[in-house]
Protein backbone atom coordinates (compact mmCIF):
# COMPACT_ATOMS: atom_id res chain seq x y z
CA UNK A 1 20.40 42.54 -34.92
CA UNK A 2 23.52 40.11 -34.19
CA UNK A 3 26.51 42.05 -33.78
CA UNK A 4 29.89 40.77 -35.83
CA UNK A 5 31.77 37.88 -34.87
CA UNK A 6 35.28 38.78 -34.68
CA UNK A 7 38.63 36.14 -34.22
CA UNK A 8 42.26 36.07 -33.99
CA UNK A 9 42.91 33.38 -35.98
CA UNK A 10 42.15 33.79 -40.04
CA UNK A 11 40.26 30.89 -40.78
CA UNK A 12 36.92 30.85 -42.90
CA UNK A 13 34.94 29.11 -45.41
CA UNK A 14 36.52 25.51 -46.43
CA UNK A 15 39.70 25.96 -44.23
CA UNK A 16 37.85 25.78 -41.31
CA UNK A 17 35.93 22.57 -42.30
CA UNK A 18 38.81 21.21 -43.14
CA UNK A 19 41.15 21.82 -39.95
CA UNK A 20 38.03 20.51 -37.98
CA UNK A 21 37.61 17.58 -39.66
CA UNK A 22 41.62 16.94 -39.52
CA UNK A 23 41.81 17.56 -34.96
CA UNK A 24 38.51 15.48 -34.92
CA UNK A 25 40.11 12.44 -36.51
CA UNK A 26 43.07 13.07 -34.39
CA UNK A 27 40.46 13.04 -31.41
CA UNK A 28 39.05 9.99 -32.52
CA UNK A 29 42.13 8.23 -32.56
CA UNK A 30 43.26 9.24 -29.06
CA UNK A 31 39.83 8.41 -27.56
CA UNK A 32 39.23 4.98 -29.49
CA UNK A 33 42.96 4.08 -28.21
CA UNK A 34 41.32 4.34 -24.34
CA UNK A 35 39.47 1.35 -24.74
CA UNK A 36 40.12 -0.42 -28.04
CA UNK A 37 43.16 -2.80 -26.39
CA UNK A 38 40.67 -3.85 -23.68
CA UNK A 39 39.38 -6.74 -25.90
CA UNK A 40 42.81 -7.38 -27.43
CA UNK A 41 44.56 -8.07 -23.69
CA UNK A 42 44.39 -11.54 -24.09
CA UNK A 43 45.97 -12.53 -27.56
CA UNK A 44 48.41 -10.01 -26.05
CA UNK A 45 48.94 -11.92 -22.89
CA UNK A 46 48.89 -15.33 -25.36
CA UNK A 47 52.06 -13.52 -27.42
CA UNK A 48 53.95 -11.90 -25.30
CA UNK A 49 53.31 -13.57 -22.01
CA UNK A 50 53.58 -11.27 -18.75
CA UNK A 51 50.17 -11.55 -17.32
CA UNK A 52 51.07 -9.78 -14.28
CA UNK A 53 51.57 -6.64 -16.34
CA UNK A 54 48.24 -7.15 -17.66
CA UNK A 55 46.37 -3.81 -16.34
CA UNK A 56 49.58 -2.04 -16.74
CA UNK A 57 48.91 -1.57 -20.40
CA UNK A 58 45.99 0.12 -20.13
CA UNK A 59 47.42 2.03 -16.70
CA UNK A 60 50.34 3.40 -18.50
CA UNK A 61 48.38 5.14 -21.50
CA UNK A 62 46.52 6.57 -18.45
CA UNK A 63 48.64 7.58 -16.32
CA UNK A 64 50.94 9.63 -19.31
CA UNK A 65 47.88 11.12 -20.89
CA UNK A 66 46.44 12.26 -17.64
CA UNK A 67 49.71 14.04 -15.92
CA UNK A 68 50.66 15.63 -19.31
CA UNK A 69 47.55 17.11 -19.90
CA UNK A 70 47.84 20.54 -18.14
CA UNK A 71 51.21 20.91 -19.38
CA UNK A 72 50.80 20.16 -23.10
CA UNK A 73 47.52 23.02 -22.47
CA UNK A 74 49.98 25.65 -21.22
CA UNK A 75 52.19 25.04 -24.01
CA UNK A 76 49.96 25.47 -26.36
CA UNK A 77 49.01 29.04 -24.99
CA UNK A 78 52.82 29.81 -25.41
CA UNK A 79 54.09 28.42 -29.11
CA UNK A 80 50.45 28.17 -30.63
CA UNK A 81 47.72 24.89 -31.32
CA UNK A 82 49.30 23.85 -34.62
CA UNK A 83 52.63 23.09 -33.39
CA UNK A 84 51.45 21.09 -30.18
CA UNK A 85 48.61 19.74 -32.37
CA UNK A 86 51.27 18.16 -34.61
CA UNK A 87 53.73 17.53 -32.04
CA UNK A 88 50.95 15.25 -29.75
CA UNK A 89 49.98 13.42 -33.29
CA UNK A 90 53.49 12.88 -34.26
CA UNK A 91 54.71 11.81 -30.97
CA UNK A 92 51.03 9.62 -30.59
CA UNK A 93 51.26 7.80 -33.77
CA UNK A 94 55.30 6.59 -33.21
CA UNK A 95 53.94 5.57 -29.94
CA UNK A 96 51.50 3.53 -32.01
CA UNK A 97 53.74 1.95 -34.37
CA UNK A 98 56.16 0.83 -31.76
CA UNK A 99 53.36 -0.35 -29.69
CA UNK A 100 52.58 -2.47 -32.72
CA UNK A 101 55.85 -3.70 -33.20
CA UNK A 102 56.54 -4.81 -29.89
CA UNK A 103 58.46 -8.11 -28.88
CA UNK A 104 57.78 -8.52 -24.94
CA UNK A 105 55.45 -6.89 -22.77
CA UNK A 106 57.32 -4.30 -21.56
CA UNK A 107 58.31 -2.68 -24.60
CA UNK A 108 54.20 -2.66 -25.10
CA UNK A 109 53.84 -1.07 -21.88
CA UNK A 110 56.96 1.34 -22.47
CA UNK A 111 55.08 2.22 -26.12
CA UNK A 112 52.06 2.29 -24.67
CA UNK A 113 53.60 5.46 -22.41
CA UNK A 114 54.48 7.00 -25.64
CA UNK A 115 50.77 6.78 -27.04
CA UNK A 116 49.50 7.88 -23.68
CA UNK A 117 52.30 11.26 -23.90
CA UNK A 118 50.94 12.13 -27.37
CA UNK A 119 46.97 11.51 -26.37
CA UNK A 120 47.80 14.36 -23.82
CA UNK A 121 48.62 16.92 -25.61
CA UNK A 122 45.87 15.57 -28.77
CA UNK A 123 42.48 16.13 -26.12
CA UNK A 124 42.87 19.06 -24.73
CA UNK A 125 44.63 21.24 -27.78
CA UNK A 126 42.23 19.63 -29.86
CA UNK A 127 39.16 21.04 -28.25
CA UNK A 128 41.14 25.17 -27.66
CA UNK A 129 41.52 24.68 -31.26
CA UNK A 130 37.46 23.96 -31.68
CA UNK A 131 37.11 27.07 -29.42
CA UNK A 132 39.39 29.01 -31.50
CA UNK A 133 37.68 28.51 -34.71
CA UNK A 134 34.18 29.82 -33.30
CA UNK A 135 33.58 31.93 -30.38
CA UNK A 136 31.61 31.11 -26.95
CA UNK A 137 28.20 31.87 -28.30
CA UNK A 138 28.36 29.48 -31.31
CA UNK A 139 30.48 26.97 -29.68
CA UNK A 140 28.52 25.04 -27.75
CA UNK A 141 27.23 23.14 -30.85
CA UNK A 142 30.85 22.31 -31.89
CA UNK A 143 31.97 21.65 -28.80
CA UNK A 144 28.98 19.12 -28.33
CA UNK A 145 29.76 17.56 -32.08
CA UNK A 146 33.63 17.02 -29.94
CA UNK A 147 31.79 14.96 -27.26
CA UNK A 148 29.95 13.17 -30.06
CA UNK A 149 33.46 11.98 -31.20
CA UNK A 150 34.63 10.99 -28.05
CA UNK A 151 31.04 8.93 -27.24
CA UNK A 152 31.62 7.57 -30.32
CA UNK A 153 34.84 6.11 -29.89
CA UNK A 154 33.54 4.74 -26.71
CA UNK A 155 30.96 2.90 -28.08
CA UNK A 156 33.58 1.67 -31.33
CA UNK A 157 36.71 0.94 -29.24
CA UNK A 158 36.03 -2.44 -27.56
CA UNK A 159 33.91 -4.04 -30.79
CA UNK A 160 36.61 -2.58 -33.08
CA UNK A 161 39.62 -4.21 -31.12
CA UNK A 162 37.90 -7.65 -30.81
CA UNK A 163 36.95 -7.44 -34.71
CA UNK A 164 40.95 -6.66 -35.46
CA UNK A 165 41.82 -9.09 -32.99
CA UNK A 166 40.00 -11.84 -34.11
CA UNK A 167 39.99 -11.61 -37.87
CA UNK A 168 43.70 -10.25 -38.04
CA UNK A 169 46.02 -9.50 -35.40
CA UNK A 170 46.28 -7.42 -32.05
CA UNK A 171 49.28 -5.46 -33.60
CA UNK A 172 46.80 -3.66 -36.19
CA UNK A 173 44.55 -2.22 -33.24
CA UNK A 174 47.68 -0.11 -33.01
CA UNK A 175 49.03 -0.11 -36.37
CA UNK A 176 45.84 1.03 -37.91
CA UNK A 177 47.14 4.59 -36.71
CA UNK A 178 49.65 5.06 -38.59
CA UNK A 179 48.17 6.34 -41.75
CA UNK A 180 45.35 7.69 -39.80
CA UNK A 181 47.55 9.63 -37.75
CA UNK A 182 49.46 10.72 -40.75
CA UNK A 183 46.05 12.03 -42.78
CA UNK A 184 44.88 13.77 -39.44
CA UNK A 185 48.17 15.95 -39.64
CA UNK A 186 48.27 16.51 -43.40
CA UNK A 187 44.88 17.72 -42.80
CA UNK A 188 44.77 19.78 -40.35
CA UNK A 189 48.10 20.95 -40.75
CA UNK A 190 48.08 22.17 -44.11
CA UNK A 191 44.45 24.09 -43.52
CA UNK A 192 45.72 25.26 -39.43
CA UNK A 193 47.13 29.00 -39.61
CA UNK A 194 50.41 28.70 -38.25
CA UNK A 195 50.22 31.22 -34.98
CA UNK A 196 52.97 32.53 -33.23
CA UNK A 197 53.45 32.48 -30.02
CA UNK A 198 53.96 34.74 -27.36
CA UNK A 199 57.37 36.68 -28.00
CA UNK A 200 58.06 36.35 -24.04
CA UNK A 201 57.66 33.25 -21.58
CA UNK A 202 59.36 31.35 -19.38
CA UNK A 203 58.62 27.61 -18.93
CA UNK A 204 57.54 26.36 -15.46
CA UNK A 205 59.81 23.70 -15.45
CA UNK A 206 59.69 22.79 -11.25
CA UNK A 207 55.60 23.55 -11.68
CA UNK A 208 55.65 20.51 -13.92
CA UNK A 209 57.99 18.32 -12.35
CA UNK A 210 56.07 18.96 -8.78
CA UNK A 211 52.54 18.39 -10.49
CA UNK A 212 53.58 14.63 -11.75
CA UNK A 213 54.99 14.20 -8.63
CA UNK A 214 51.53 14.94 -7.38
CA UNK A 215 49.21 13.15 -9.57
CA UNK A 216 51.45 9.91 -10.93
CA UNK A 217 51.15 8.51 -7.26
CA UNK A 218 47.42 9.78 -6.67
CA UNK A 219 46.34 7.60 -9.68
CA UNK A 220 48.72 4.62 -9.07
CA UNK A 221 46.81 4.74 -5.42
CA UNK A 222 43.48 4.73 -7.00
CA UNK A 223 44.66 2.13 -9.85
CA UNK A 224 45.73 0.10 -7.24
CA UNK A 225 42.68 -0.19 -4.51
CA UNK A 226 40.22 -3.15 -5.26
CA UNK A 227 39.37 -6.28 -3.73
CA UNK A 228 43.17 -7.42 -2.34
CA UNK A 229 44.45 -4.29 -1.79
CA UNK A 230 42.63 -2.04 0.72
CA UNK A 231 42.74 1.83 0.93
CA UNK A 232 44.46 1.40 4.80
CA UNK A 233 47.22 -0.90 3.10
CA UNK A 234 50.69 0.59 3.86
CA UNK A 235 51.53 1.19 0.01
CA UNK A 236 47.91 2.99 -0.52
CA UNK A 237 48.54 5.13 2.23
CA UNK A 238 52.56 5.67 1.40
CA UNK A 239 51.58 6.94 -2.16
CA UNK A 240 48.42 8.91 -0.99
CA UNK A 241 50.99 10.63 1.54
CA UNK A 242 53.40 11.68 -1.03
CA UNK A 243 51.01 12.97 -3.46
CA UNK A 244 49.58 14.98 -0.91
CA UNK A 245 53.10 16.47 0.11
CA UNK A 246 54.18 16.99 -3.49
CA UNK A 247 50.73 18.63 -4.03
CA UNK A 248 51.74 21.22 -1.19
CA UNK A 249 54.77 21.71 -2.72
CA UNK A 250 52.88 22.13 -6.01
CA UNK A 251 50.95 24.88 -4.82
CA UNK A 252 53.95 27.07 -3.39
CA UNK A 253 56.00 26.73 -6.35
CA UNK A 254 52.63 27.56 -8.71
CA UNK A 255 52.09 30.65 -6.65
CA UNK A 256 55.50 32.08 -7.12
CA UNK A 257 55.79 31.36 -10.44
CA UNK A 258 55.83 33.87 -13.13
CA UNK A 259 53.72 31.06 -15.75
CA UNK A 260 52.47 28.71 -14.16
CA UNK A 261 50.74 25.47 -15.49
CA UNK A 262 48.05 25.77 -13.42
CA UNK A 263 47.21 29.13 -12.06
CA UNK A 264 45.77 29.24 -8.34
CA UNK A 265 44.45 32.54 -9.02
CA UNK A 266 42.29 31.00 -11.59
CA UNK A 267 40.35 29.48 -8.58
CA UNK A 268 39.79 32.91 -7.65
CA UNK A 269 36.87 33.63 -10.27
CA UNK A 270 34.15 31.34 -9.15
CA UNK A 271 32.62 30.44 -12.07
CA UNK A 272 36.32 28.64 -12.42
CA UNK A 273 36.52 27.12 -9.06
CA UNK A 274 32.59 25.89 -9.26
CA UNK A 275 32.96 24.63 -12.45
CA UNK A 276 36.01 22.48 -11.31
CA UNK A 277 33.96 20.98 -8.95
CA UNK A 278 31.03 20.31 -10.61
CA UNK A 279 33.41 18.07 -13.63
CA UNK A 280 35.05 16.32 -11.00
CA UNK A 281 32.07 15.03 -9.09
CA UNK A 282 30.41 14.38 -12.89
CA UNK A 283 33.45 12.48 -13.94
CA UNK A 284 33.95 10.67 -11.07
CA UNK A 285 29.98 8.98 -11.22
CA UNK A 286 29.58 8.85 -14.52
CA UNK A 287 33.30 6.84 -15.35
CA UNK A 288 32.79 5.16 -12.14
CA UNK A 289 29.09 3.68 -13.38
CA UNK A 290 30.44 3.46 -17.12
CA UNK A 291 33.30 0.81 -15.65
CA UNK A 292 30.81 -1.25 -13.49
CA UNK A 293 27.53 -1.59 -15.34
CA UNK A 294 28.87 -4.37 -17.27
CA UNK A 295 29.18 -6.56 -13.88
CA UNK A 296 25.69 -5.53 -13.07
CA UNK A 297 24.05 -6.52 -16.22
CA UNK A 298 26.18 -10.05 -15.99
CA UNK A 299 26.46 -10.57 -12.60
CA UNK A 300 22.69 -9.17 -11.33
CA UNK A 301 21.04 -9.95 -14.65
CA UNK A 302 22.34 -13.04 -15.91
CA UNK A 303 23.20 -11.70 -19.61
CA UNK A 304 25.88 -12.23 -21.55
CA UNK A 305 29.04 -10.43 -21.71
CA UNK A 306 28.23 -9.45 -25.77
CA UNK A 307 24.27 -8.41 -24.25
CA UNK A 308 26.11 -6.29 -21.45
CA UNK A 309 27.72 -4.39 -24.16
CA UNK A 310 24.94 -3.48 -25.61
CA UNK A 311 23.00 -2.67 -23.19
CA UNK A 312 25.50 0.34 -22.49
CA UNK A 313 25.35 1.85 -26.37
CA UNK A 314 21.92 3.09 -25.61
CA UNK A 315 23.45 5.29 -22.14
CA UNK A 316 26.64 6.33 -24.50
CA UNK A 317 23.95 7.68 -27.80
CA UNK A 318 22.07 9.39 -25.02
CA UNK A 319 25.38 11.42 -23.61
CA UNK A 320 25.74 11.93 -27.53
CA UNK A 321 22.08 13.30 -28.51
CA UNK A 322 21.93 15.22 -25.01
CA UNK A 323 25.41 17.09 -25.76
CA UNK A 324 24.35 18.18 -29.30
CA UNK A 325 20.88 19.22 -28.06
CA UNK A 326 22.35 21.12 -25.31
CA UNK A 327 25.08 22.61 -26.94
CA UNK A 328 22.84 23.84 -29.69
CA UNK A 329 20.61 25.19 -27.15
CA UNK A 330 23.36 26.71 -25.12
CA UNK A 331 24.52 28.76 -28.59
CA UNK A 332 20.76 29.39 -29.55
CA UNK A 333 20.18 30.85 -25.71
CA UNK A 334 23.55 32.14 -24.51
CA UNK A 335 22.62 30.97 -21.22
CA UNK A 336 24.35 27.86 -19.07
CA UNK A 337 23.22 27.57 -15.59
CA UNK A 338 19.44 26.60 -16.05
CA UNK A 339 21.13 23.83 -18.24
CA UNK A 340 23.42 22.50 -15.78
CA UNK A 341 21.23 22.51 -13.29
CA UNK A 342 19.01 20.64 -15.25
CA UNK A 343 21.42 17.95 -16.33
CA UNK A 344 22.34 16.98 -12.82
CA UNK A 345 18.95 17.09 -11.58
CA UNK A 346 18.21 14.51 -14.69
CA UNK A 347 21.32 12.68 -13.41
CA UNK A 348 20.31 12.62 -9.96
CA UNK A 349 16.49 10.50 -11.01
CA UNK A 350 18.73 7.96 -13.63
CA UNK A 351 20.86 7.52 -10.65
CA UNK A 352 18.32 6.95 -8.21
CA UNK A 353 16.09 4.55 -10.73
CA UNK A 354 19.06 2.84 -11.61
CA UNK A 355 19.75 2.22 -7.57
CA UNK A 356 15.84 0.99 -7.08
CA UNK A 357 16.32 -1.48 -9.07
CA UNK A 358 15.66 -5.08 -8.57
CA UNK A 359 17.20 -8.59 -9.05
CA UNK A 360 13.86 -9.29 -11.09
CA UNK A 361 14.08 -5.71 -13.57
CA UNK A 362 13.76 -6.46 -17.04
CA UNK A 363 16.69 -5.11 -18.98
CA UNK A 364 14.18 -2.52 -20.85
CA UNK A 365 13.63 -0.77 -17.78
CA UNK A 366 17.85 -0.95 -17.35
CA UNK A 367 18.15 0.49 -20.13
CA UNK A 368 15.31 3.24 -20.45
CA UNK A 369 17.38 4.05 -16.60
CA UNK A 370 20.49 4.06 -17.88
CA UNK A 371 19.19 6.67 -21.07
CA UNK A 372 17.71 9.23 -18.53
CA UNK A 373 21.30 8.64 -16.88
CA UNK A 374 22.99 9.71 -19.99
CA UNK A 375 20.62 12.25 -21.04
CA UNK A 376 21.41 14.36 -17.67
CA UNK A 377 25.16 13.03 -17.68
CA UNK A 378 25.80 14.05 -21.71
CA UNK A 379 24.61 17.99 -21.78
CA UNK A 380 27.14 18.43 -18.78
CA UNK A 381 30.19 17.04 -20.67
CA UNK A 382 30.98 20.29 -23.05
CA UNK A 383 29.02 22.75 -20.87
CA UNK A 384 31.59 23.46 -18.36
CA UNK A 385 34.31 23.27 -20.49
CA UNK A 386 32.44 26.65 -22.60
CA UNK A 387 31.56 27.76 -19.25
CA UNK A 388 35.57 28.19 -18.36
CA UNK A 389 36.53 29.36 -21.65
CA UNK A 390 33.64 32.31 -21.88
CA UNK A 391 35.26 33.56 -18.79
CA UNK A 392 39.57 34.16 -19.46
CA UNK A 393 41.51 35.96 -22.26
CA UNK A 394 41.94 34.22 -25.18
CA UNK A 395 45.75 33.99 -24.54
CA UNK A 396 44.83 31.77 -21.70
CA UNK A 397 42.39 29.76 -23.56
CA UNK A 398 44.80 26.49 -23.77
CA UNK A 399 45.55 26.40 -20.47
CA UNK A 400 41.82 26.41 -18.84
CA UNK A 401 40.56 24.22 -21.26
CA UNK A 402 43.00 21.75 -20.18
CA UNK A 403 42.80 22.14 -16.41
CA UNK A 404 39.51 21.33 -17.27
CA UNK A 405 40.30 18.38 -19.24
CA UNK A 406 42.81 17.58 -16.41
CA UNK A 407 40.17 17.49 -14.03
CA UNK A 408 37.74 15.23 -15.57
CA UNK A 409 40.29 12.31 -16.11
CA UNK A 410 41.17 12.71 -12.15
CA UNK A 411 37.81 12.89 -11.21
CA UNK A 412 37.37 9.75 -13.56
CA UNK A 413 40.18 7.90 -12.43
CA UNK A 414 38.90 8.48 -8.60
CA UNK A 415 35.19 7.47 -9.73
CA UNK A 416 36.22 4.64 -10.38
CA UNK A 417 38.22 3.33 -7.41
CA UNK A 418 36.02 5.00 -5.16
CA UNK A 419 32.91 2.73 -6.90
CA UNK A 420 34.84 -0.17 -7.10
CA UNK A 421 35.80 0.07 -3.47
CA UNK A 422 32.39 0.49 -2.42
CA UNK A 423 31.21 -2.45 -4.51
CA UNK A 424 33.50 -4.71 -3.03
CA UNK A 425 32.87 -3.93 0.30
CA UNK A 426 29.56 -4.16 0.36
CA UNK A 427 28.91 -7.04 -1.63
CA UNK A 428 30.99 -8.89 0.81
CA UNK A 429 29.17 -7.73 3.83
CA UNK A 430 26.15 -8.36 1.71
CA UNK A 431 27.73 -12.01 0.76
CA UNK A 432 28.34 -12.86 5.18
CA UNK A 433 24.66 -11.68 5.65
CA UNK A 434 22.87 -14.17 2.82
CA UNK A 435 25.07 -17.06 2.10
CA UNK A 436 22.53 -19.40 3.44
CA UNK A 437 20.23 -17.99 0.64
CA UNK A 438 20.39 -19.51 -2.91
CA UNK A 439 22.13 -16.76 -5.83
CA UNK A 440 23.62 -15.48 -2.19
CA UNK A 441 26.50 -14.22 -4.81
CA UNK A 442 23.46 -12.45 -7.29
CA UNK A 443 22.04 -10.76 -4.32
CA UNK A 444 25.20 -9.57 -2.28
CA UNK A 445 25.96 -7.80 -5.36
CA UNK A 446 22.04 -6.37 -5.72
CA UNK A 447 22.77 -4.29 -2.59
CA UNK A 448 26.02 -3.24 -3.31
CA UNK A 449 25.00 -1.79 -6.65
CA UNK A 450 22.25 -0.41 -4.60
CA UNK A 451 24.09 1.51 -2.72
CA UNK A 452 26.85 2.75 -5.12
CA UNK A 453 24.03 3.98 -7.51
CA UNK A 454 22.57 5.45 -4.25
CA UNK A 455 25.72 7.17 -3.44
CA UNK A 456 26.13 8.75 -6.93
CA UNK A 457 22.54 10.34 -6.82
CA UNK A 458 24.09 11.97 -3.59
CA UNK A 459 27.31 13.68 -5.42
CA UNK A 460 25.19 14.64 -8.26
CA UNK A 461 22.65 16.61 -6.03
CA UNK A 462 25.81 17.93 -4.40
CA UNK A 463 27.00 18.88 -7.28
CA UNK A 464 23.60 20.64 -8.59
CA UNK A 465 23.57 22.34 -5.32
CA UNK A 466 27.20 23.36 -5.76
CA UNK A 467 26.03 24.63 -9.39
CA UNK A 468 23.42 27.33 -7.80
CA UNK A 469 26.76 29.31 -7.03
CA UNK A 470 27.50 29.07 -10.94
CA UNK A 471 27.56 33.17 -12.38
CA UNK A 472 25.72 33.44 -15.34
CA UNK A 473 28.24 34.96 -17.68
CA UNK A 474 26.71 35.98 -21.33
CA UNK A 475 28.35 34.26 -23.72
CA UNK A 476 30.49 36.16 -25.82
CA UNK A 477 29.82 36.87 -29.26
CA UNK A 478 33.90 37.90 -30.03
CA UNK A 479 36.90 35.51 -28.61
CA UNK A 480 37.98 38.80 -26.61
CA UNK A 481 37.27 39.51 -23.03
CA UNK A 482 37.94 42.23 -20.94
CA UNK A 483 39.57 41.65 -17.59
């Protein structure tokens, strides 16, 4: 017989329906505005001019979103979910209006900051306040349904813009927040119990400053490397040098702190430090692969840029059906580790039948690949993020759900340099060694897809082998755990 499940928070019945449906809209929003201005860029570019801003748009959303992340998390442990969940929205949609309103491309880019600011605090408080409305044993179906959301918006971000774009104007891709934004914090705001915080805290003001310091110039470095600018280049290797100093500096002022952002004795518990690990190297592949396919299909395949497109939706609904299904069977089992191990071992084959692959492969077989891809990729996604939560105190929940939040966009961000990097390369060793041969250009990039796809079958095995160390904590029935 199922023992009681007991909260902190004194929500039931249509209250919690309704405050989940209000923080998923808000998570839609944040995650559509990722990729929705992609398609947009070049009315932009036509209107405002500035072209060689152009990936600074997307780069400064980024960039805020990504360094504010762990912060906005341990916040939210200190003055409670509603007030940062309202403060991220508020502060997201004026970053949207402005945005829309913009007059030169620096103001969008400036804006575009703002959005990025408010998107940090909106992912990671959005899924502790998931986690706080149903505890670890019953949470790995909603926390799969958040994943859903954020597939979702994947796959409805890019058509979305170029639909706005085309029919209307850029400026609504942004404007079109504003009274969504607004209904996502009547909604949730008026059904969220307002939770107070913890009498006592002290705000870890240097911790914060020294972990920008650390990360802004670790993704600028990674934004940065492609084709004409080379990891050895002296500004690559000037900003990798000072984020590893501030990240020194980072740790030494996080260990003497009284509250710090990030905790290193989190890293203590292994199913923390493994768990880390094992989102990083699954970010890193999957975002990395996510970013490039589309150059495959064209430039490999011959199809169009609209037939690249969707040749991806059918990888993005399997990371969709694969996190329901697993986080349904996660809550119906209680058990994790058989799970992840199976979803990088699934990884691993769609990686490695996605690297055999041929100049003459008929885009079923890409995409029946690229589904066993996403099948493996999608039940990881929410897994590890449960995995965390299961094992701190609730009064700690904000903070490790985004460091793991926080992690995933670095290990993204990295992905995808490091796969770009690796394309490039080898596709122009590739180019030297054929360009006698006709489609010298098709083939070059054959191989180097060959052996990027090859390389991210190696991290996920890595990764699965990393898992084995996983502990196999029940899930709790109660939000309480004893330390």
């Amino acid at each position: 017989m199922a023992t009681a499940i007991s909260s902190p928070v004194d929500v039931s019945g249509r209250r919690r329906w309704v405050t989940l449906a209000g923080v998923l809209l808000g998570l839609l929003l944040g995650s559509v505005d990722q990729t929705i201005v992609g398609t947009a860029m070049p009315r932009v570019i036509a209107e405002l001019g500035g072209f060689e801003a152009y990936a600074w748009v997307a780069t400064a959303f980024m960039l805020a979103s990504t360094v504010s992340v762990p912060i906005w998390g341990k916040l939210s442990d200190i003055y409670g979910r509603r007030a940062l969940y309202l403060i991220g929205m508020s502060i997201f949609t004026l970053g949207s209006g402005l945005a829309g309103a913009s007059q030169d491309i620096g103001q969008l880019i400036a804006f575009r900051t703002l959005q990025g600011l408010g998107a940090g605090a909106i992912l990671p408080v959005v899924q502790t306040i998931v986690s706080e409305l149903f505890p670890p044993s019953e949470r790995g179906k909603w926390q799969g349904l958040t994943v859903a959301v954020i597939g979702m918006a994947t796959i409805m971000g890019p058509s979305v813009g170029g639909v706005i774009t085309e029919h209307w104007s850029w400026r609504l891709t942004f404007l079109v927040n504003l009274p969504l934004g607004v209904l996502g914090m009547v909604t949730a705001g008026l059904a969220m119990p307002s939770l107070a915080g913890r009498p006592s805290h002290r705000i870890d003001y240097l911790g914060a400053i020294a972990l920008v310091g650390t990360a802004v110039p670790l993704l600028l470095a990674m934004s940065l490397v492609g084709p004409d600018v080379g990891w050895l280049t002296p500004q690559i290797l000037g900003l990798l040098t000072l984020s590893a100093v501030m990240l020194v500096l980072f740790v030494a002022i996080e260990r003497r702190a009284p509250e710090p952002i990030i905790n290193p004795s989190f890293f203590r518990k292994r199913v923390f430090s493994v768990s880390m690990v094992a989102v990083f190297i699954a970010s890193a592949q999957t975002l990395g692969a996510i970013t490039y396919l589309p150059l495959l299909v064209q430039g490999v395949l011959g199809e169009s840029p609209a037939n690249s497109g969707a040749i991806l939706t059918p990888m993005l609904l399997g990371f969709i059906v694969s996190s329901i299904c697993g986080g349904q069977i996660m809550s119906r089992t209680g058990r994790y580790r058989l799970l992840a191990l199976a979803g990088f071992a699934t990884a691993a084959v769609g990686m490695l039948l996605l690297a055999l692959m041929g100049s003459s492969v008929s885009t079923v077989q890409v995409v029946g690949n690229l589904i066993i891809a996403g099948v493996g990729i999608g039940c990881l996604i929410s897994l590890f993020t449960i995995v965390v939560q299961n094992a701190f105190a609730f009064e700690q929940l904000g903070q490790v759900t985004a460091n793991v939040q926080f992690f995933r966009l670095i290990g993204g961000t990295v992905g995808v340099a490091l796969f770009g990097s690796l394309i490039s390369t080898r596709s122009q060793a590739a180019l030297r060694s054929t360009l006698p041969t006709p489609s010298a250009v098709r083939l070059s990039l054959g191989v180097a897809f060959h052996d990027a796809f090859l390389t991210s079958m190696v991290a996920m095995l890595v990764a699965l082998c990393i898992t084995l160390f996983l502990p196999e904590l029940p899930l709790r029935r109660t939000h309480r755990v004893r330390l």
